[in-house]
C-alpha atoms as a PDB file:
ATOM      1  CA  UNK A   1       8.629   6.181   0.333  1.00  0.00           C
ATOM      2  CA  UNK A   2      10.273   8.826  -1.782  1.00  0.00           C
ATOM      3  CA  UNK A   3       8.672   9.214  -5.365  1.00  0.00           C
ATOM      4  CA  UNK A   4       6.025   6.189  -4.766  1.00  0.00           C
ATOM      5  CA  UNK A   5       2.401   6.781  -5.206  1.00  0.00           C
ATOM      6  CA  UNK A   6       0.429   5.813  -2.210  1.00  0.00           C
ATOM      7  CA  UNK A   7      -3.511   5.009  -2.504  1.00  0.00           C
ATOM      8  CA  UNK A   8      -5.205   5.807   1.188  1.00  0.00           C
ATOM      9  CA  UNK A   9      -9.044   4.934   1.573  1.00  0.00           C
ATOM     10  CA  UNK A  10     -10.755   6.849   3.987  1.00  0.00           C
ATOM     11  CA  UNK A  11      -8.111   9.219   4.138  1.00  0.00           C
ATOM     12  CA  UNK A  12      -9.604  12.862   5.115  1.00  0.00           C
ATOM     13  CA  UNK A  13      -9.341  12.160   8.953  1.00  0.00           C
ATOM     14  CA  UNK A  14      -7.870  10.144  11.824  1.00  0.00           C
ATOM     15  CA  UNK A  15      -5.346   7.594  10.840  1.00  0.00           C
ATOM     16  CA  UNK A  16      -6.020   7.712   7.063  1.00  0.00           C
ATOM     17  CA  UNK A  17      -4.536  11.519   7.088  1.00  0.00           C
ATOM     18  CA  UNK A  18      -1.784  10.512   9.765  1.00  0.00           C
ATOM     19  CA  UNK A  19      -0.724   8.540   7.157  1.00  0.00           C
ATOM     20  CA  UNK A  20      -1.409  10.813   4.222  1.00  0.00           C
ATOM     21  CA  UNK A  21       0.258  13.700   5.296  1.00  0.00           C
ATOM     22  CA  UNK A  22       3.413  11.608   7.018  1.00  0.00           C
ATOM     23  CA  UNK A  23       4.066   9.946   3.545  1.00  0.00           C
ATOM     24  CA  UNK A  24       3.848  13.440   1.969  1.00  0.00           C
ATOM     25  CA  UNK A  25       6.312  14.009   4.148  1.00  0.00           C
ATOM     26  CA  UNK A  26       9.122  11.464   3.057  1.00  0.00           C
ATOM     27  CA  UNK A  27       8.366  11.729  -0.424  1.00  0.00           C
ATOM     28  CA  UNK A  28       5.302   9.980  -1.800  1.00  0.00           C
ATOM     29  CA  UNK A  29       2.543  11.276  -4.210  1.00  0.00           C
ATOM     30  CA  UNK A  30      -0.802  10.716  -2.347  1.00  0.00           C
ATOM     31  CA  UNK A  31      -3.702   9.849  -3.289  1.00  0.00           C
ATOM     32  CA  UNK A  32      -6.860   9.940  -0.689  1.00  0.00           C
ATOM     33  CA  UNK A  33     -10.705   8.464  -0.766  1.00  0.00           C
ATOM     34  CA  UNK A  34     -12.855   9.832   1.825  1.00  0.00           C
ATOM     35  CA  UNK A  35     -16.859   9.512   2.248  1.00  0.00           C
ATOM     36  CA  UNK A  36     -17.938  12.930   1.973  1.00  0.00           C
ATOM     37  CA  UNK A  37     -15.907  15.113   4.166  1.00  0.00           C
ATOM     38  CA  UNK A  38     -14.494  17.900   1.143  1.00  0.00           C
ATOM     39  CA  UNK A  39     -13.441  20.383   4.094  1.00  0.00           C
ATOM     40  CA  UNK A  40     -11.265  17.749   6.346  1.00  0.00           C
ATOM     41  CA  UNK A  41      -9.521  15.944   2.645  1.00  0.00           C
ATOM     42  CA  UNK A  42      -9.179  19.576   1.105  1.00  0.00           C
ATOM     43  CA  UNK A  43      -6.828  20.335   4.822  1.00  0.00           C
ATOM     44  CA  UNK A  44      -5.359  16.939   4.214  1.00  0.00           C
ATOM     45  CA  UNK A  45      -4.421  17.790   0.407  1.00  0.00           C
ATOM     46  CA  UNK A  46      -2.710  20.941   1.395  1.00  0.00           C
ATOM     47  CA  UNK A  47      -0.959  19.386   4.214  1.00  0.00           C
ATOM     48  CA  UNK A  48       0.415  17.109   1.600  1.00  0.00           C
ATOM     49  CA  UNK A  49       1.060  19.575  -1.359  1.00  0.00           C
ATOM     50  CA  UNK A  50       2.787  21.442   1.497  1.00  0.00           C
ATOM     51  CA  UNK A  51       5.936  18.563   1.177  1.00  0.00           C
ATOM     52  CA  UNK A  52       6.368  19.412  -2.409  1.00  0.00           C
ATOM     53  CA  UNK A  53       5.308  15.925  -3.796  1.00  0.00           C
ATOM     54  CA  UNK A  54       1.482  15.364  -5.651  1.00  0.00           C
ATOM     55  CA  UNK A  55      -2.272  14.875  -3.940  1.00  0.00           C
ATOM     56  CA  UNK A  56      -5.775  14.668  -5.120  1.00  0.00           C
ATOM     57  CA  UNK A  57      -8.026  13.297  -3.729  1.00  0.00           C
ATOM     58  CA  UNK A  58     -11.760  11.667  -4.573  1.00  0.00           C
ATOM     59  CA  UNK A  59     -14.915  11.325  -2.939  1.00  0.00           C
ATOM     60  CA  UNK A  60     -16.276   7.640  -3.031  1.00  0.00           C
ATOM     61  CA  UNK A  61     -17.939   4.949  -1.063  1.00  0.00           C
ATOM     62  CA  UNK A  62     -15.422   1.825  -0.806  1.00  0.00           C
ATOM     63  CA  UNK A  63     -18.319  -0.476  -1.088  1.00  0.00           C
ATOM     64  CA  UNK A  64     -19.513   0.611  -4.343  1.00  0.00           C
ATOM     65  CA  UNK A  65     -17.638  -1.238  -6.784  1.00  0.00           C
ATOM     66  CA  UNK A  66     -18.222   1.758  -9.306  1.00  0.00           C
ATOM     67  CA  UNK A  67     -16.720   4.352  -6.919  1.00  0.00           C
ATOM     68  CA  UNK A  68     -13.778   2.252  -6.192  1.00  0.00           C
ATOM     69  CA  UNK A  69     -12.979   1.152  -9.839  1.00  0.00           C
ATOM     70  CA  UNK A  70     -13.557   5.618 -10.215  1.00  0.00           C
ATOM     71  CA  UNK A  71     -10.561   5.725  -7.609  1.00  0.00           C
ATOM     72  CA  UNK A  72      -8.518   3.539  -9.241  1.00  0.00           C
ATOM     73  CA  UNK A  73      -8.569   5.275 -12.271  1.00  0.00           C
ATOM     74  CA  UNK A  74      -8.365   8.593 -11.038  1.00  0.00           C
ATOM     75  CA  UNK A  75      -5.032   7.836  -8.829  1.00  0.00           C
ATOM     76  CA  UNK A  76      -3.755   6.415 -12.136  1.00  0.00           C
ATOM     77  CA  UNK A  77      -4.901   9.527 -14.432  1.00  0.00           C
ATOM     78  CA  UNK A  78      -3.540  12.162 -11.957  1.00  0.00           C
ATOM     79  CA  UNK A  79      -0.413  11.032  -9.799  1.00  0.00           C
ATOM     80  CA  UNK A  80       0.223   7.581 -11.363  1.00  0.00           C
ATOM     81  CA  UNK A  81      -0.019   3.682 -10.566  1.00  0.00           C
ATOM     82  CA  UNK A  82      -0.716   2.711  -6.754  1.00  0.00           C
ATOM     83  CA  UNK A  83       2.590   1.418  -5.303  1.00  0.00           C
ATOM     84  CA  UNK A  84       0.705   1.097  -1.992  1.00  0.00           C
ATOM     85  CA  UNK A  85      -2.510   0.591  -1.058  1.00  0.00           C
ATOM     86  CA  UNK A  86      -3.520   1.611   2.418  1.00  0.00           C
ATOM     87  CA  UNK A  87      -6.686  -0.337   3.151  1.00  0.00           C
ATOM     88  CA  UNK A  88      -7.921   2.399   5.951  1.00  0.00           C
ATOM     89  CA  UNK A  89     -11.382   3.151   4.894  1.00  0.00           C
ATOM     90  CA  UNK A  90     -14.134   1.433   7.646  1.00  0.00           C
ATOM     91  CA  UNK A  91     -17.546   2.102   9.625  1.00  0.00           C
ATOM     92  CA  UNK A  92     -18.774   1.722  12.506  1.00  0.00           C
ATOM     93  CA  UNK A  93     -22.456   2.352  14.883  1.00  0.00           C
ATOM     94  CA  UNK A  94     -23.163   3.325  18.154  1.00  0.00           C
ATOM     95  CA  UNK A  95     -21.766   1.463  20.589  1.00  0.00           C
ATOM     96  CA  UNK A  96     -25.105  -1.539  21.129  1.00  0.00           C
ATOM     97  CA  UNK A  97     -25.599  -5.378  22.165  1.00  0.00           C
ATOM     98  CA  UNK A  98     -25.935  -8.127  19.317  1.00  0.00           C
ATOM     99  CA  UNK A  99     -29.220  -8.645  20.361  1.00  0.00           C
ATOM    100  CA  UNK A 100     -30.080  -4.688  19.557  1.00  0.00           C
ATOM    101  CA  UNK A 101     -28.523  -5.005  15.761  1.00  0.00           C
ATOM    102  CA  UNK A 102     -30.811  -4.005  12.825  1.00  0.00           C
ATOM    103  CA  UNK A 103     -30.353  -5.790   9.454  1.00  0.00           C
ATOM    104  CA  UNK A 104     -29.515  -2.372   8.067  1.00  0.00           C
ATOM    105  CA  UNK A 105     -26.567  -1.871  10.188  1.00  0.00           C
ATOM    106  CA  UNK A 106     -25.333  -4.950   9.542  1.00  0.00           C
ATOM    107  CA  UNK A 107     -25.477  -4.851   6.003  1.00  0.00           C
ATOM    108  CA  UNK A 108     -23.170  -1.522   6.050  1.00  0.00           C
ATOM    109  CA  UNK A 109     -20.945  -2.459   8.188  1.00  0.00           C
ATOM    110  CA  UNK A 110     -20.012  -5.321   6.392  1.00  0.00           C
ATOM    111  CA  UNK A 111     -20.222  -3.592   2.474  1.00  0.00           C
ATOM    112  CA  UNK A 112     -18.005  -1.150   3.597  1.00  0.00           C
ATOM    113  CA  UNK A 113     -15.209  -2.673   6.000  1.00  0.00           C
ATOM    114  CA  UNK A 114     -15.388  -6.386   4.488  1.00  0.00           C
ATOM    115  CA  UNK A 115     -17.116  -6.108   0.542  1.00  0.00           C
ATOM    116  CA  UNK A 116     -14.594  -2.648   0.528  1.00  0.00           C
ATOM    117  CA  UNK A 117     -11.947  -3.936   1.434  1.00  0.00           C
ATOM    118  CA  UNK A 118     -11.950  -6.769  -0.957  1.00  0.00           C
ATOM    119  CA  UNK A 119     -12.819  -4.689  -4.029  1.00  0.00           C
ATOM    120  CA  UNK A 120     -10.193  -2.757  -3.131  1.00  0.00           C
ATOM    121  CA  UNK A 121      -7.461  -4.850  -2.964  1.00  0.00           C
ATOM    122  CA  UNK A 122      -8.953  -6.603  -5.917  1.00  0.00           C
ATOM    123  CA  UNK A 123      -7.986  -3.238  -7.986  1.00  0.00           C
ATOM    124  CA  UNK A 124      -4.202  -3.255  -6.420  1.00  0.00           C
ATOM    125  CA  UNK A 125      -3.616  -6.800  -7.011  1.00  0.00           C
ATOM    126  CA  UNK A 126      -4.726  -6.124 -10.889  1.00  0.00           C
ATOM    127  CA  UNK A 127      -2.258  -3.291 -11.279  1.00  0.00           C
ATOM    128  CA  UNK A 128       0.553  -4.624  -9.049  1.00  0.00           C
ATOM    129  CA  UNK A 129       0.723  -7.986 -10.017  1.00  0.00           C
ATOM    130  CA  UNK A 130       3.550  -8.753 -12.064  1.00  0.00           C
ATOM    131  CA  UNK A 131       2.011 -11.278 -14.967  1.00  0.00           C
ATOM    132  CA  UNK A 132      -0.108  -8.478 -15.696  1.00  0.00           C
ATOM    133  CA  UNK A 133       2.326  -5.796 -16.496  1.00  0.00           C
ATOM    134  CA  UNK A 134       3.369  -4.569 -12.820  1.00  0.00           C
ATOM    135  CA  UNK A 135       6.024  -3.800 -10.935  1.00  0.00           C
ATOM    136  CA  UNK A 136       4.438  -5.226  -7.414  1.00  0.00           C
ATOM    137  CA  UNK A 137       3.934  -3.542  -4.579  1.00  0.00           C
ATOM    138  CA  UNK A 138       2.739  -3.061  -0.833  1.00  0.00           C
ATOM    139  CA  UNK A 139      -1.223  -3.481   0.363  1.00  0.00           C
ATOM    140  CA  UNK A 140      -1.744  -2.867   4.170  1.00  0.00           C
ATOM    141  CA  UNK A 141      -4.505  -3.498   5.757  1.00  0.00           C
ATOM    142  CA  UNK A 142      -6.007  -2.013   8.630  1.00  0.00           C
ATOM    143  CA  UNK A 143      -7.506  -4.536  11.008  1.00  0.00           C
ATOM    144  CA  UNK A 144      -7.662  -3.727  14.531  1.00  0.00           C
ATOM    145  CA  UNK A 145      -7.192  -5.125  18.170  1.00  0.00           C
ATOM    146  CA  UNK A 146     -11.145  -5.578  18.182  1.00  0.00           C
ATOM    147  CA  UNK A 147     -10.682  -8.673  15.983  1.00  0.00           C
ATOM    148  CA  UNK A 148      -8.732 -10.591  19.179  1.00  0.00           C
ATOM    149  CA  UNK A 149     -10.656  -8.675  21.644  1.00  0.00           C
ATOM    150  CA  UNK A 150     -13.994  -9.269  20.330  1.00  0.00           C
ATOM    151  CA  UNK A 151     -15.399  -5.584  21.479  1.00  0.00           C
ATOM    152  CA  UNK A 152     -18.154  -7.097  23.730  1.00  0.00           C
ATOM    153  CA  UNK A 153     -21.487  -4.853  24.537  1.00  0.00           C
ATOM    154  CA  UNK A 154     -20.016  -2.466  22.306  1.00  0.00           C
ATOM    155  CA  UNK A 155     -19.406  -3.545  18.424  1.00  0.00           C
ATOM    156  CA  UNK A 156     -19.392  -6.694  18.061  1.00  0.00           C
ATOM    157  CA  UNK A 157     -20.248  -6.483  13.947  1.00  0.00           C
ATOM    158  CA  UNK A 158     -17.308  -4.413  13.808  1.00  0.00           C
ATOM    159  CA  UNK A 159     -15.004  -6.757  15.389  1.00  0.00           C
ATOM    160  CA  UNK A 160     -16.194  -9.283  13.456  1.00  0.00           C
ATOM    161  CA  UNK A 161     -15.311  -7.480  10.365  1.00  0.00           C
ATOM    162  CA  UNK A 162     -11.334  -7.096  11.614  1.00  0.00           C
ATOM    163  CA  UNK A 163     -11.154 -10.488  12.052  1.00  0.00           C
ATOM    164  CA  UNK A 164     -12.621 -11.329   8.504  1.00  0.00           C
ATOM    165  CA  UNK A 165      -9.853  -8.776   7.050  1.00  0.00           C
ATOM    166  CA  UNK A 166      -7.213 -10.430   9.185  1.00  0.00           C
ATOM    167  CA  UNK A 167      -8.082 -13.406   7.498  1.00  0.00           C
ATOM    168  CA  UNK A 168      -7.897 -11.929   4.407  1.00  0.00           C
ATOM    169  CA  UNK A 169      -4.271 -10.488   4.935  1.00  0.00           C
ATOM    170  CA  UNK A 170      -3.432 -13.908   5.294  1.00  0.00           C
ATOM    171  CA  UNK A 171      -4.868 -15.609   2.599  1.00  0.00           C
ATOM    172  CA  UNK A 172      -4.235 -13.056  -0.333  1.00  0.00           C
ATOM    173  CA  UNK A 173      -0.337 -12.355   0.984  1.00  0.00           C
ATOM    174  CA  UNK A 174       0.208 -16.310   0.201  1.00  0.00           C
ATOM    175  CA  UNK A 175      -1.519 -15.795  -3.312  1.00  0.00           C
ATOM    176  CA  UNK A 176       0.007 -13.150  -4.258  1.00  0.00           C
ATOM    177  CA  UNK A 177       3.154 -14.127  -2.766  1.00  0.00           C
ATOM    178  CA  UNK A 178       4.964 -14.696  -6.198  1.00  0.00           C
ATOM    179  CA  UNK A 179       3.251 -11.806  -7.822  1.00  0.00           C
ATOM    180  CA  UNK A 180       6.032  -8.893  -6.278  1.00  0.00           C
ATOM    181  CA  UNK A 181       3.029  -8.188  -3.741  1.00  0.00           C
ATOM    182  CA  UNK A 182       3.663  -7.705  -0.218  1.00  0.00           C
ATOM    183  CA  UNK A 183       0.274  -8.068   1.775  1.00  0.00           C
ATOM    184  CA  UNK A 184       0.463  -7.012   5.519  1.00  0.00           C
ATOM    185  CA  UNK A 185      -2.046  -5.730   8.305  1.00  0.00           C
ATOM    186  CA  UNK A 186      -1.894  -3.049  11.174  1.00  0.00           C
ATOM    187  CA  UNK A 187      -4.445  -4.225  14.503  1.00  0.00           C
ATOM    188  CA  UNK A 188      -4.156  -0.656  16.226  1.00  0.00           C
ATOM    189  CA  UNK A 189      -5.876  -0.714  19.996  1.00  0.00           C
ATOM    190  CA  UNK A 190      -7.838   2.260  20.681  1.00  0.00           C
ATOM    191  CA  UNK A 191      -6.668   5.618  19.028  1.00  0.00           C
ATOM    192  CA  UNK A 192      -7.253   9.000  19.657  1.00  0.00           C
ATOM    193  CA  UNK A 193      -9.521   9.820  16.741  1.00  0.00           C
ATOM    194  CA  UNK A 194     -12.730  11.303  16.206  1.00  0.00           C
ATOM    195  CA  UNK A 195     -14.450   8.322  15.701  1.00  0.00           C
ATOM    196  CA  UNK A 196     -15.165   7.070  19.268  1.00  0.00           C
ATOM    197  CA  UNK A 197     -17.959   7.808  20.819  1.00  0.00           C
ATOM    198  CA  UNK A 198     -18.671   9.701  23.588  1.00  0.00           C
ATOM    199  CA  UNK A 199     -16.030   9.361  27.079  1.00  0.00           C
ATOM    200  CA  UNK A 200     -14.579   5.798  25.623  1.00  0.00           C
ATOM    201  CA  UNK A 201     -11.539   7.039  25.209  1.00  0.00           C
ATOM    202  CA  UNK A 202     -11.209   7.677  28.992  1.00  0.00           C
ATOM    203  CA  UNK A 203     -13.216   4.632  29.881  1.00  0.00           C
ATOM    204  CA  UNK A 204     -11.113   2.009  27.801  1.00  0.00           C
ATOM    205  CA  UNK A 205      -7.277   3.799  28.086  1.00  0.00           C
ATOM    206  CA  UNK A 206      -6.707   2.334  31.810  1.00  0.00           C
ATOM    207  CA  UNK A 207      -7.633  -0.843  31.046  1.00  0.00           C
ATOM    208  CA  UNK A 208      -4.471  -0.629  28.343  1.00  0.00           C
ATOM    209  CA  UNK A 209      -1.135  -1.281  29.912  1.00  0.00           C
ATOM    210  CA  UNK A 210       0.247   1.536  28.370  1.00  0.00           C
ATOM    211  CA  UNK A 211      -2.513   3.529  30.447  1.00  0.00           C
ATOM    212  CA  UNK A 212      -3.424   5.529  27.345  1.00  0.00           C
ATOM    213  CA  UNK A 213      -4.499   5.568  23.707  1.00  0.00           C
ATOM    214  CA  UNK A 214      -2.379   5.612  20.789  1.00  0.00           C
ATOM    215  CA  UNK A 215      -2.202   8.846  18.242  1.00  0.00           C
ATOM    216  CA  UNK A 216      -2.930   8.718  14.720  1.00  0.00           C
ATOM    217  CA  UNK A 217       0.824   9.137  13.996  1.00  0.00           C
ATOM    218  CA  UNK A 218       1.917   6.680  16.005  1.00  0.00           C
ATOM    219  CA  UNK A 219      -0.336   3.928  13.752  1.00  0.00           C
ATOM    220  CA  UNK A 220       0.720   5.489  10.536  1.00  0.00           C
ATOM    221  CA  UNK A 221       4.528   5.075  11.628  1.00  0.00           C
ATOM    222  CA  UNK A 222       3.791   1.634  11.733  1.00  0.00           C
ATOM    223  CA  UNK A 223       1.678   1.826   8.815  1.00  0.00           C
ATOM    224  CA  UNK A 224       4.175   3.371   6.352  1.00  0.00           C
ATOM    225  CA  UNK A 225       7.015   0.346   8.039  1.00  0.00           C
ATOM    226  CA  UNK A 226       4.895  -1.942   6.469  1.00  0.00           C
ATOM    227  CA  UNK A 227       4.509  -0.071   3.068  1.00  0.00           C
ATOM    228  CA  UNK A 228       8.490   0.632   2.298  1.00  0.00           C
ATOM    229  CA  UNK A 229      11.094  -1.201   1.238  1.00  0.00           C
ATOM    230  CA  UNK A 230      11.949  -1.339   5.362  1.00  0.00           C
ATOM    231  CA  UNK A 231       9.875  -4.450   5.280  1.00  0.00           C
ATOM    232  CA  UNK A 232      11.066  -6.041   1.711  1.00  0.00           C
ATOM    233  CA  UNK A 233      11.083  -9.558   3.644  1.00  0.00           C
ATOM    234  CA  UNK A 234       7.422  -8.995   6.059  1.00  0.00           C
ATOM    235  CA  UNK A 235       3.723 -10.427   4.047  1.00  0.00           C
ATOM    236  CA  UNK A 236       1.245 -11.722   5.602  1.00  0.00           C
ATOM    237  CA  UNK A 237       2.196  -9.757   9.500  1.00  0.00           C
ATOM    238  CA  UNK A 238      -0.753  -9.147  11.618  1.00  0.00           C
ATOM    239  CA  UNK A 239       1.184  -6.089  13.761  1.00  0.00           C
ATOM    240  CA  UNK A 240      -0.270  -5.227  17.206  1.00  0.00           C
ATOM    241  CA  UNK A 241       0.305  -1.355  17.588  1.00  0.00           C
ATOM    242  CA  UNK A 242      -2.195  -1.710  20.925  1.00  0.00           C
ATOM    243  CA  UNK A 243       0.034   0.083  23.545  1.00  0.00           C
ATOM    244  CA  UNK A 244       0.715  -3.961  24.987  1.00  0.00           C
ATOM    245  CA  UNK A 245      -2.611  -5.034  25.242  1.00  0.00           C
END
């Protein structure tokens, strides 16, 4: 990863600064996006500038085609062209039955995890892509076990997002196959982040054969695989990092 520029959505927390401050680490310029957390990506920025390499950071919502074209730019302005896009950033709601869902809810989860995603990538592919002027490069995706599991009486919209981004992975890593693009996804099971709700984390780890949940670093290990030259020969990968389940 040395001297690449990474581009990390939803990078202030979780597995979006796992990943942040463990490519700081080996030697790539970061850049994050986060919501509206200034504190938690200002502790991430340090963490990084703490490795000697470059990160800056911008507040934006991923489904707002302005903010994410704002991103873009500003990653290019301040610490260069995106080598790698980490496609981290994604919602979800309280844990609720289909039958419960409001039209609102909906609607966000699916601008921000599917419409997101898609703009985003949209943006790499334009400054990767090797007929227009690039020097390729690496977009992972971050699905998640949900999309095979389904995440019934819990988030079911959310799942369903996953599997539209898994479908994604595979359909833009064949069309931009030629382009110098490698297009890969992570499915991590559950994760010891701040974003479940509640005692899930101890309700759901012993149903995992691993009998617990997976760490942030432990999915941005497997992130960064994907990202570096490691995996010159791996596009369109759907990689289970689920602790067997």
């Amino acid at each position: 990863m040395e001297n690449k520029t990474i581009l990390i959505t939803g990078g202030s927390r979780g597995i979006g600064a796992a990943t942040a401050i463990l490519a700081a680490e080996r030697g790539a310029n970061v850049f994050i996006n986060y919501r509206s957390n200034h504190e938690a990506a200002t502790k991430v920025l340090e963490s990084c500038r703490t490795a000697g390499v470059k990160a800056e950071a911008l507040a934006g919502n991923v489904g707002m085609e302005d903010d994410v074209l704002a991103m873009f730019e500003a990653c290019s302005n301040k610490i260069g062209t995106p080598d790698v896009l980490v496609n981290n950033a994604g919602i979800l709601h309280k844990l609720d039955r289909v039958e419960n869902y409001s039209a609102e809810r909906l609607h966000e989860v699916v601008t921000v995890n599917i419409v997101g995603a898609f703009l985003c990538a949209r943006e790499a592919v334009r400054v990767m892509s090797k007929s227009r002027g690039g020097s390729g490069g690496s977009i992972v995706n971050v699905s998640s076990a949900a999309a095979y599991l389904g995440s019934p009486n819990e988030y079911v919209d959310y799942a369903a997002t996953k599997g539209a981004i898994d479908t994604m992975t595979t359909g833009l890593a064949i069309e931009v196959a030629t382009e110098g693009i490698r297009v890969n996804a992570v499915r991590p099971g559950i994760t010891d982040t701040d974003i479940h709700e509640g005692d899930r984390l101890e309700r759901v780890s012993p149903k995992i054969p691993m009998q617990r949940a997976g760490t942030p670093t432990e999915i941005a290990e497997t992130i960064l695989f994907l990202a570096s030259d490691a995996s010159s020969y791996v596009s369109g990968a759907h990689l289970n990092v689920s602790g067997g389940r």
